[in-house]
PDB file of N, CA and C in Angstrom:
ATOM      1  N   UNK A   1     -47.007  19.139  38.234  1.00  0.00           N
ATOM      2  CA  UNK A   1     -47.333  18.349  37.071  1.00  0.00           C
ATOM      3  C   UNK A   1     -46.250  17.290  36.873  1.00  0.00           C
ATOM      4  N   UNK A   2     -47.009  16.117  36.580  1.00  0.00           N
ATOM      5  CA  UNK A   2     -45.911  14.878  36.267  1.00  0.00           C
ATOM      6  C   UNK A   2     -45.168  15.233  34.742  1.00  0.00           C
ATOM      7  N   UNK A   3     -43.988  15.150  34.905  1.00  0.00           N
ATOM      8  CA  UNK A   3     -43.612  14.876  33.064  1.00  0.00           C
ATOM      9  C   UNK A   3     -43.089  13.401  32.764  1.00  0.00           C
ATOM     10  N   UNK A   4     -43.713  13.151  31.927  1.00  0.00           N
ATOM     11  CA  UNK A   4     -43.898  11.608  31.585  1.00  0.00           C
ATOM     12  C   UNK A   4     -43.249  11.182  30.026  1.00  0.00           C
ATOM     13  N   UNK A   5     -41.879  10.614  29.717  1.00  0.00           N
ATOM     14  CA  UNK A   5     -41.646  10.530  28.194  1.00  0.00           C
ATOM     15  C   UNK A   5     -42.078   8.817  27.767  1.00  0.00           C
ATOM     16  N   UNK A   6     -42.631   9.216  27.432  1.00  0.00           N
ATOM     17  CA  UNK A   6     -43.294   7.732  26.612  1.00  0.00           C
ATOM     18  C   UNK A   6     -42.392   7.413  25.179  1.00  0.00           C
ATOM     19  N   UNK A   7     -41.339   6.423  25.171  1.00  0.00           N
ATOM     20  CA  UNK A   7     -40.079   6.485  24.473  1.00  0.00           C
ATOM     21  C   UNK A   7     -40.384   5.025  24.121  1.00  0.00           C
ATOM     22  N   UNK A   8     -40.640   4.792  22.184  1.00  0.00           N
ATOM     23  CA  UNK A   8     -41.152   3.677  21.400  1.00  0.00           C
ATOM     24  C   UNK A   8     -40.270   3.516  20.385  1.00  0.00           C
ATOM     25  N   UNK A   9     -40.015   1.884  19.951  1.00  0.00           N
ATOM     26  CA  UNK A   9     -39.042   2.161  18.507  1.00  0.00           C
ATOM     27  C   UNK A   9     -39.656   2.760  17.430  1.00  0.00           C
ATOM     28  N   UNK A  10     -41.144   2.252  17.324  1.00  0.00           N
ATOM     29  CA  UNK A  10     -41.874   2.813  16.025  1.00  0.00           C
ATOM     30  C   UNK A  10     -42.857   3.808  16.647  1.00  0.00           C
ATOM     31  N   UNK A  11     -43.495   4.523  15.210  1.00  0.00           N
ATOM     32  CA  UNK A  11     -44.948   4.993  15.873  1.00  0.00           C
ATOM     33  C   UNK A  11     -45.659   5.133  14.339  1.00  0.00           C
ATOM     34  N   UNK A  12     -45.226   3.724  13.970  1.00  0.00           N
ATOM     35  CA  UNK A  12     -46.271   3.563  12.527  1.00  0.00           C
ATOM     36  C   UNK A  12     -47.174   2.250  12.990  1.00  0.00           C
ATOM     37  N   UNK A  13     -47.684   2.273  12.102  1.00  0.00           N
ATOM     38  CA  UNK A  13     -49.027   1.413  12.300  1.00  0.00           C
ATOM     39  C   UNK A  13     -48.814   0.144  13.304  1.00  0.00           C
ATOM     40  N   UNK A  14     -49.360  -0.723  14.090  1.00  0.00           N
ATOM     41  CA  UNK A  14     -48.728  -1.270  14.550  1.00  0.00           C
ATOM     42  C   UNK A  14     -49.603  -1.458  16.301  1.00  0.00           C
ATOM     43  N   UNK A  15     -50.229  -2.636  16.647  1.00  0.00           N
ATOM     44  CA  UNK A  15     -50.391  -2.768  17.714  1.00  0.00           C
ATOM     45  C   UNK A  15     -50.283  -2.106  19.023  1.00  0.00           C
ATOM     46  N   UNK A  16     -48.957  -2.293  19.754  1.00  0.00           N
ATOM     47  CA  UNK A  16     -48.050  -1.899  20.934  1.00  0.00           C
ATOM     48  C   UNK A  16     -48.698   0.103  20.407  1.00  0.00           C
ATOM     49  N   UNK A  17     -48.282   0.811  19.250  1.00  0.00           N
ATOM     50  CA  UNK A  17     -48.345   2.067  18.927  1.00  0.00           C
ATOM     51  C   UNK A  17     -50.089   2.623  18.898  1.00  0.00           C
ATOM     52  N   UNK A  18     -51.197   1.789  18.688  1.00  0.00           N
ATOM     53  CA  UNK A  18     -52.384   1.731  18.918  1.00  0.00           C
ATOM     54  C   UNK A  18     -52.793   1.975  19.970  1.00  0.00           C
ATOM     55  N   UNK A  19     -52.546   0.638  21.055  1.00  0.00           N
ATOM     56  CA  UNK A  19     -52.629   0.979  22.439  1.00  0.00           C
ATOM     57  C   UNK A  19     -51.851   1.909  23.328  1.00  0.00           C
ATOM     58  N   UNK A  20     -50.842   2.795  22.507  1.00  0.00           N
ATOM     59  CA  UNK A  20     -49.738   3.510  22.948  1.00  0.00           C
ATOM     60  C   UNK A  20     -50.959   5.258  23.137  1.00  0.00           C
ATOM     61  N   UNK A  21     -51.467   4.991  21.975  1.00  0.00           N
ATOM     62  CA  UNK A  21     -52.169   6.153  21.659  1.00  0.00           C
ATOM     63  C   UNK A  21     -53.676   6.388  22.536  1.00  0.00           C
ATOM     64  N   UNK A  22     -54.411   5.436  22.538  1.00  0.00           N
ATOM     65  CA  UNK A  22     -55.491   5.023  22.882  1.00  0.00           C
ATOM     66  C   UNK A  22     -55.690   5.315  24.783  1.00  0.00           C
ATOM     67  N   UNK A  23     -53.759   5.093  25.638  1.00  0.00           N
ATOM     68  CA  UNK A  23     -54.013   5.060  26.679  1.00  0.00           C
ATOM     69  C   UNK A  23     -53.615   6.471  27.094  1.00  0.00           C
ATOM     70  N   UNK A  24     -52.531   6.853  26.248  1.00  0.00           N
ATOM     71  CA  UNK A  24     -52.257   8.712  26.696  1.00  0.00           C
ATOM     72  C   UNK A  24     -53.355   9.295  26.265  1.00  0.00           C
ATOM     73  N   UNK A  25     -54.333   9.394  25.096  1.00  0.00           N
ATOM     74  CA  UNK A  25     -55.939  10.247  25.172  1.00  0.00           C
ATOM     75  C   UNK A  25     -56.278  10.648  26.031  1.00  0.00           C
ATOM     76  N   UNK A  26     -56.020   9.403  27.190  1.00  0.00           N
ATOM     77  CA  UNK A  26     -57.397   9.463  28.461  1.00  0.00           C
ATOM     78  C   UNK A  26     -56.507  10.038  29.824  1.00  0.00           C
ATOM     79  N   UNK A  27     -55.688   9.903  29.760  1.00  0.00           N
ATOM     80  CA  UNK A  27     -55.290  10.669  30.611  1.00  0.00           C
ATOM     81  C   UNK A  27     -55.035  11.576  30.705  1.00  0.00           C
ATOM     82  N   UNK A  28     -55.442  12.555  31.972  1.00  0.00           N
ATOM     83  CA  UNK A  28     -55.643  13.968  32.808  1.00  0.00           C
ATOM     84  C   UNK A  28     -54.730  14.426  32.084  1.00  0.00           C
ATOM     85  N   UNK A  29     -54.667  15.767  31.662  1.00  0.00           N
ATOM     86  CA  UNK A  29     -53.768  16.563  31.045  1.00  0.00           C
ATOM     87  C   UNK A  29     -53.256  17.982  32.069  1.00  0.00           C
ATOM     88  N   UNK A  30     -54.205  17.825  33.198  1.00  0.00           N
ATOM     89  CA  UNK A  30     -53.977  18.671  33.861  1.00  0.00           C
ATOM     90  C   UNK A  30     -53.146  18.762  35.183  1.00  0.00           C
ATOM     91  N   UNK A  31     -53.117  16.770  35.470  1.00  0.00           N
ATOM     92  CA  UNK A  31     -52.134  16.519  36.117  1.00  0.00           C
ATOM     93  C   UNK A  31     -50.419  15.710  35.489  1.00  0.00           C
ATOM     94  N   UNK A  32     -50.600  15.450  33.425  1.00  0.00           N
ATOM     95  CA  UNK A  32     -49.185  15.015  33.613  1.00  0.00           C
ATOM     96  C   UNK A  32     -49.169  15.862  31.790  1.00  0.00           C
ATOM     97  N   UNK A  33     -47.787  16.037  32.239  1.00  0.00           N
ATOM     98  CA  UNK A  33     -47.321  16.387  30.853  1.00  0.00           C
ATOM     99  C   UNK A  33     -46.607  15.543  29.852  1.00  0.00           C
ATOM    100  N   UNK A  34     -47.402  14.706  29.177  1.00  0.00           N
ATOM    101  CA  UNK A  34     -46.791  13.583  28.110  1.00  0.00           C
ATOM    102  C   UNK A  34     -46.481  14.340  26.780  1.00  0.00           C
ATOM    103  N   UNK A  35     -45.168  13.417  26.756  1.00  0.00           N
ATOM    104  CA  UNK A  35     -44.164  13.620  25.166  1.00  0.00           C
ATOM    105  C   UNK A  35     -44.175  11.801  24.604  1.00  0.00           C
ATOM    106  N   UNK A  36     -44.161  11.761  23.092  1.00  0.00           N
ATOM    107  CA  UNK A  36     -43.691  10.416  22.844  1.00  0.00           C
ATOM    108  C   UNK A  36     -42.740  10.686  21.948  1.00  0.00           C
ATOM    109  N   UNK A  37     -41.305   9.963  22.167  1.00  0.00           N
ATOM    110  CA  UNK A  37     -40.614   9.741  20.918  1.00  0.00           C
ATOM    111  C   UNK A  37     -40.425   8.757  20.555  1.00  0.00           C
ATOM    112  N   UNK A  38     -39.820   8.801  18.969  1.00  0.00           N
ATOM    113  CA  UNK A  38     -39.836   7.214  18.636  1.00  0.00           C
ATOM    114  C   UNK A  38     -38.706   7.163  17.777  1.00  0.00           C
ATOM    115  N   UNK A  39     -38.031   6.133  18.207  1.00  0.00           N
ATOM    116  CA  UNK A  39     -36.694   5.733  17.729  1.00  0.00           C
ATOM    117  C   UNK A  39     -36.161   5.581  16.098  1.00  0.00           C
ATOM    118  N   UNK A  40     -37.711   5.234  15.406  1.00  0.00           N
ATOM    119  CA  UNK A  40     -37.476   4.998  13.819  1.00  0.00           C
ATOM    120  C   UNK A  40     -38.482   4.562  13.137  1.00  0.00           C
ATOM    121  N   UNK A  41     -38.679   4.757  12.121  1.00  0.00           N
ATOM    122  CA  UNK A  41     -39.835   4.617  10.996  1.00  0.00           C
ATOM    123  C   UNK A  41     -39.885   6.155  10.559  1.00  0.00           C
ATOM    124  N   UNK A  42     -40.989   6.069   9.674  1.00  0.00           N
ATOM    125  CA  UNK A  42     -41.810   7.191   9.805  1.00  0.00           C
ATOM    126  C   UNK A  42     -42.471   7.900  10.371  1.00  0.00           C
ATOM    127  N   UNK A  43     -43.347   7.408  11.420  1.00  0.00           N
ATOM    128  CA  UNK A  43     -44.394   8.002  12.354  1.00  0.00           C
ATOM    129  C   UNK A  43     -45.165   8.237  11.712  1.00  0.00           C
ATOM    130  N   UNK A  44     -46.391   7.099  10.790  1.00  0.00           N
ATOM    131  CA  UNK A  44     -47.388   7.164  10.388  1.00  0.00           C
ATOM    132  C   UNK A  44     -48.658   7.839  11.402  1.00  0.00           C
ATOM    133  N   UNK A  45     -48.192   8.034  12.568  1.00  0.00           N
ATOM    134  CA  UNK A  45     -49.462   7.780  13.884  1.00  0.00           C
ATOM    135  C   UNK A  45     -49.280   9.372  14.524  1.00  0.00           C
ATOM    136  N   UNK A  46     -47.829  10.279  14.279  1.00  0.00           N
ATOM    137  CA  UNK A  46     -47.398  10.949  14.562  1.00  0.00           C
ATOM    138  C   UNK A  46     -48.530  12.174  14.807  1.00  0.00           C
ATOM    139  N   UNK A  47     -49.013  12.031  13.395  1.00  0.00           N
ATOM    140  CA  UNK A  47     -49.895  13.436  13.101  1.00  0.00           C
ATOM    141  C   UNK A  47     -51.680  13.207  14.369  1.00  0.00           C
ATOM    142  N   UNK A  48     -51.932  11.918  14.494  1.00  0.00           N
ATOM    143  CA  UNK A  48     -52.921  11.469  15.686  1.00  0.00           C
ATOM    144  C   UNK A  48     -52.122  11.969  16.502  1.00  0.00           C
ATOM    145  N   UNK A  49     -51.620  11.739  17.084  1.00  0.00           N
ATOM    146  CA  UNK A  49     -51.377  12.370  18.558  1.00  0.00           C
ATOM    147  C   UNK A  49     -51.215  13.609  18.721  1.00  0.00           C
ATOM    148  N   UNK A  50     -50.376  14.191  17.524  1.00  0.00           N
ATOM    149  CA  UNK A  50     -50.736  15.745  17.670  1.00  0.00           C
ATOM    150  C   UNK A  50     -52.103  16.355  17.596  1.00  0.00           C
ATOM    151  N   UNK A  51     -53.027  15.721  17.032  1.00  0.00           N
ATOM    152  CA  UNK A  51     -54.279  16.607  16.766  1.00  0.00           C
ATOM    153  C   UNK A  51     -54.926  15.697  18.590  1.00  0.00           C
ATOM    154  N   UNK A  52     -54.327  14.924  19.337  1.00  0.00           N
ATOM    155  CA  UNK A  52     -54.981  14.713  20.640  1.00  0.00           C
ATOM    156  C   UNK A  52     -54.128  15.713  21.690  1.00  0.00           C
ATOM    157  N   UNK A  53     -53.089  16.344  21.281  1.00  0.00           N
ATOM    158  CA  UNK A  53     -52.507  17.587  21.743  1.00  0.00           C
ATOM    159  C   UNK A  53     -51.427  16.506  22.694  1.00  0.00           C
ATOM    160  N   UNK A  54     -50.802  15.731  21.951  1.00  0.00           N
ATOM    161  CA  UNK A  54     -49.656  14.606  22.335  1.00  0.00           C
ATOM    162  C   UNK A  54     -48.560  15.273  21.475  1.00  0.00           C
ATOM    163  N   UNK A  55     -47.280  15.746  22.601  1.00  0.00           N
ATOM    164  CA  UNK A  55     -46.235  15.547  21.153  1.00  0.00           C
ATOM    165  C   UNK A  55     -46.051  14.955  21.028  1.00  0.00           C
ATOM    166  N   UNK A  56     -45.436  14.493  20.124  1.00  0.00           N
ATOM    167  CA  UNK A  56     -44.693  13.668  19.383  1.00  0.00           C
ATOM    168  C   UNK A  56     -43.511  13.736  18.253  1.00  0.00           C
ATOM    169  N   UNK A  57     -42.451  13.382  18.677  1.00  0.00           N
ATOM    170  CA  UNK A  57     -41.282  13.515  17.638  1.00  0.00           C
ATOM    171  C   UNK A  57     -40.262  12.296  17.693  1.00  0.00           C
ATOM    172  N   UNK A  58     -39.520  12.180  16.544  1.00  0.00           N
ATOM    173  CA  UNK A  58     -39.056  11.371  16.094  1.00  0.00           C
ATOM    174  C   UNK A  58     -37.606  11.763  16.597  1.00  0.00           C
ATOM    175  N   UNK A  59     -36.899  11.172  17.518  1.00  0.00           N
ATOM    176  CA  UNK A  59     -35.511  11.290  18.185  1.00  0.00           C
ATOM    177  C   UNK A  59     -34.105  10.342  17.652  1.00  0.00           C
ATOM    178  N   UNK A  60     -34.466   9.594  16.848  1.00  0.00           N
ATOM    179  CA  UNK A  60     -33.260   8.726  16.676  1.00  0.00           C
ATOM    180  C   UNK A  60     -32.723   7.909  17.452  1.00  0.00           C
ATOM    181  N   UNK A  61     -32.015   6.828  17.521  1.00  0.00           N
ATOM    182  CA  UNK A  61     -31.071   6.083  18.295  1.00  0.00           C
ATOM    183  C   UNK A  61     -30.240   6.762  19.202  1.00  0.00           C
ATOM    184  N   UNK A  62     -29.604   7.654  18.528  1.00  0.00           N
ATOM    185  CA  UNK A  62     -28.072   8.295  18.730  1.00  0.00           C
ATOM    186  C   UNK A  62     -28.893   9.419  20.233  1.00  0.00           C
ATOM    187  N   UNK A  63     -30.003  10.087  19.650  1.00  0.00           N
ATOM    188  CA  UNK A  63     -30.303  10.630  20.695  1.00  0.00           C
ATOM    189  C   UNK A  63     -30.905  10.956  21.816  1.00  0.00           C
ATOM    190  N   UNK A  64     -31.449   9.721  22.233  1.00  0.00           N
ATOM    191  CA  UNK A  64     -31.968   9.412  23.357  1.00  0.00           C
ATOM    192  C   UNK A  64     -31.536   9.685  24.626  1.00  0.00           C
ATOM    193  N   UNK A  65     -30.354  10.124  25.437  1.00  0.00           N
ATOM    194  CA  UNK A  65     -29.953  10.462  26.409  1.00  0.00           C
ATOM    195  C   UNK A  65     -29.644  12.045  26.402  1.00  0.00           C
ATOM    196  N   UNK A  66     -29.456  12.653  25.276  1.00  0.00           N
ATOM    197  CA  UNK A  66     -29.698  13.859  25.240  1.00  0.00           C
ATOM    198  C   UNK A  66     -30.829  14.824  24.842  1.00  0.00           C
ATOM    199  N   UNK A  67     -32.187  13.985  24.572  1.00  0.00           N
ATOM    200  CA  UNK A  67     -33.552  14.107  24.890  1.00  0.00           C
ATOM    201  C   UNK A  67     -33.855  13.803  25.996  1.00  0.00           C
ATOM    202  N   UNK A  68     -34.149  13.015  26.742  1.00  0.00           N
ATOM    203  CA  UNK A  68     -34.139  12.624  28.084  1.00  0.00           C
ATOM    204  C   UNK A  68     -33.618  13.868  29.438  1.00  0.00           C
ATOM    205  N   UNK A  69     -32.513  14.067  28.787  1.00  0.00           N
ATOM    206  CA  UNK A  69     -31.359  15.068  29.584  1.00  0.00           C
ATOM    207  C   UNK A  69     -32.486  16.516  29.174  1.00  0.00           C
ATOM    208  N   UNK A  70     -32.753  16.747  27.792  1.00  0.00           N
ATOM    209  CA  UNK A  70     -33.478  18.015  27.979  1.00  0.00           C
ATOM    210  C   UNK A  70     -34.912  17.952  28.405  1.00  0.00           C
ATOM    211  N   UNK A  71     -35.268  17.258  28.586  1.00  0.00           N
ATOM    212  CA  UNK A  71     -36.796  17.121  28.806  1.00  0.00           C
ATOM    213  C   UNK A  71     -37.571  16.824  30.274  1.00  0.00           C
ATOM    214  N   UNK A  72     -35.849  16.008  31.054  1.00  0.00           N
ATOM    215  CA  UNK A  72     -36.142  16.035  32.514  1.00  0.00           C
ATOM    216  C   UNK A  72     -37.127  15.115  33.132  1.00  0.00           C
ATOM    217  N   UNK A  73     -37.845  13.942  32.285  1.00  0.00           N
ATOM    218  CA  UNK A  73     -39.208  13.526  32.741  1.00  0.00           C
ATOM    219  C   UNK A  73     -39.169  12.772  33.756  1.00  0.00           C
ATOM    220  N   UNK A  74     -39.922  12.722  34.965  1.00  0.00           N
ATOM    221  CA  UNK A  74     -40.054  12.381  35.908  1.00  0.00           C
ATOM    222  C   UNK A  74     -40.024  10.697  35.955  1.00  0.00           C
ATOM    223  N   UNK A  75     -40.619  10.369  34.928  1.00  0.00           N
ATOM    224  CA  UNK A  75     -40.616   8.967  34.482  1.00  0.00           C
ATOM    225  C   UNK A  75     -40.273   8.842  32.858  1.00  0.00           C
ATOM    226  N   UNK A  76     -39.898   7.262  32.876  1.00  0.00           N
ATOM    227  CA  UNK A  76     -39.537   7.353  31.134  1.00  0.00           C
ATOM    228  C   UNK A  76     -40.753   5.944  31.339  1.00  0.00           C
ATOM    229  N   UNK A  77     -41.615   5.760  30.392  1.00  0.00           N
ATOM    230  CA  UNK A  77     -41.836   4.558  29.789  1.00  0.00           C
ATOM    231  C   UNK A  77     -41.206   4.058  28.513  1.00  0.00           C
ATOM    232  N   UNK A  78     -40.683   2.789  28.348  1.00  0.00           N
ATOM    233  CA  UNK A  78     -40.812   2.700  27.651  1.00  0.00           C
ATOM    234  C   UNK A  78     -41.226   1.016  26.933  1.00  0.00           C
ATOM    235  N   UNK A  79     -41.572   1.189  25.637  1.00  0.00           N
ATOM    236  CA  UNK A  79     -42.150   0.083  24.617  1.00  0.00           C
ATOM    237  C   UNK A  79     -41.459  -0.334  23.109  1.00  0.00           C
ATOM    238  N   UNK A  80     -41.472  -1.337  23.661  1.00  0.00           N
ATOM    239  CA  UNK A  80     -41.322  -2.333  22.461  1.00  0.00           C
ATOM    240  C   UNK A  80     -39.521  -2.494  22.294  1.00  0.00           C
ATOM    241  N   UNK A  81     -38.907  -3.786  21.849  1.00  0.00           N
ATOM    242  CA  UNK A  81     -37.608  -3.737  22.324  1.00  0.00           C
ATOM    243  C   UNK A  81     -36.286  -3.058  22.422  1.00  0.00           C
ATOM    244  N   UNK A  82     -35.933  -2.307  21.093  1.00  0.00           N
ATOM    245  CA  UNK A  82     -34.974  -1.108  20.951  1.00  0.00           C
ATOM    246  C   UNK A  82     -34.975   0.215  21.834  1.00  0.00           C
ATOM    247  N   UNK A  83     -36.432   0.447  21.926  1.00  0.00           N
ATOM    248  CA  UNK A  83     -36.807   1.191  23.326  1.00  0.00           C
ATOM    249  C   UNK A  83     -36.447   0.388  24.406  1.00  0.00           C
ATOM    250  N   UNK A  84     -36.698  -0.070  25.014  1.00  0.00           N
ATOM    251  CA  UNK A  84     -36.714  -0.688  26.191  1.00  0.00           C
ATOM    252  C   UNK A  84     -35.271  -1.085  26.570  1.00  0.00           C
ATOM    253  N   UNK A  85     -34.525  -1.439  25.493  1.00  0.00           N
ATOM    254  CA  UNK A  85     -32.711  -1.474  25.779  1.00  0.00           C
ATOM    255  C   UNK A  85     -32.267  -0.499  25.679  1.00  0.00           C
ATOM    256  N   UNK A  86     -32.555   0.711  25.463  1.00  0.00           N
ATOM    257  CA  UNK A  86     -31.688   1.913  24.550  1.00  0.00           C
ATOM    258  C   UNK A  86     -32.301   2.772  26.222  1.00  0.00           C
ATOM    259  N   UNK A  87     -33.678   2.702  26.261  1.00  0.00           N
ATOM    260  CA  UNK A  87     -33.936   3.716  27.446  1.00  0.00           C
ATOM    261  C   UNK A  87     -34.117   3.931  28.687  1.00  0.00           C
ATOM    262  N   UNK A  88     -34.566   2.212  29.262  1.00  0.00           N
ATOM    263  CA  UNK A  88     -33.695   2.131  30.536  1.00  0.00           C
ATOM    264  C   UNK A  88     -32.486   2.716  30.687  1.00  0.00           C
ATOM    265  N   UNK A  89     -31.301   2.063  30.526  1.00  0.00           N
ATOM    266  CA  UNK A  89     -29.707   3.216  30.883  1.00  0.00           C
ATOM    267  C   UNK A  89     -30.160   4.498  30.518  1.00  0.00           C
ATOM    268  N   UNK A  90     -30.531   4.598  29.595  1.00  0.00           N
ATOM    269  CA  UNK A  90     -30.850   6.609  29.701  1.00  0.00           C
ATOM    270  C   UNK A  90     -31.450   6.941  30.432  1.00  0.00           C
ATOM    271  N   UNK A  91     -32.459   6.419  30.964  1.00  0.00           N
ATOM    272  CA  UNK A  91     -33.154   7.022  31.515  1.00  0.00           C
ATOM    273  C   UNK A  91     -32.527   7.208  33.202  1.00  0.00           C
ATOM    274  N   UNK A  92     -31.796   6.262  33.673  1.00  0.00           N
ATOM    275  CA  UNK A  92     -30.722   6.706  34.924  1.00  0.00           C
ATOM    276  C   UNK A  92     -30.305   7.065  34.923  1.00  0.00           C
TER     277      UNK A  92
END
C-alpha cells in the first residue's frame, strides 16, 4: 500500500481545499493510504473528509517534520504556498 500525506495550509472553505477533497474520494483505498494535514485555520472541511474515511488533522507549522517523520509517507503532496515551502524540506 502507497502512504500518501496530502499536506495544505488551510482546509476551510476554499477552492485549492474543494478540489483537494473531491480528488482523494476517488481514489482506490485499497491501493493507497491517504492522510491530510493542514497547517492552519479551522478545518471547516475537516469533518467531510472524515465521514469519506480521509483523515484529517490539523498539524501546525512547528510540526511538520515530526509528522512526516511519524507517518513515513511514501510521497508528500503538497498545496497551496506555506505548504509547499514548509514541506518540500520536510519532506527530504
Amino acid at each position: 500500500m502507497i502512504r500518501i500525506v496530502h499536506l495544505i495550509t488551510t482546509l476551510d472553505m476554499g477552492g485549492a481545499e474543494g478540489q483537494l477533497f473531491e480528488v482523494l474520494s476517488r481514489l482506490p483505498r485499497e491501493r493507497y493510504r491517504i492522510t491530510v494535514a493542514w497547517l492552519k485555520g479551522r478545518g471547516e472541511l475537516a469533518p467531510r473528509f472524515g465521514e469519506a474515511g480521509i483523515p484529517a488533522r490539523r498539524i501546525g507549522v512547528r510540526s511538520v517534520l515530526g509528522f512526516l517523520r511519524r507517518e513515513r509517507p511514501h510521497l508528500v503532496h503538497t498545496h497551496l504556498m506555506k505548504a509547499d515551502l514548509l514541506g518540500g524540506p520536510a519532506a527530504r
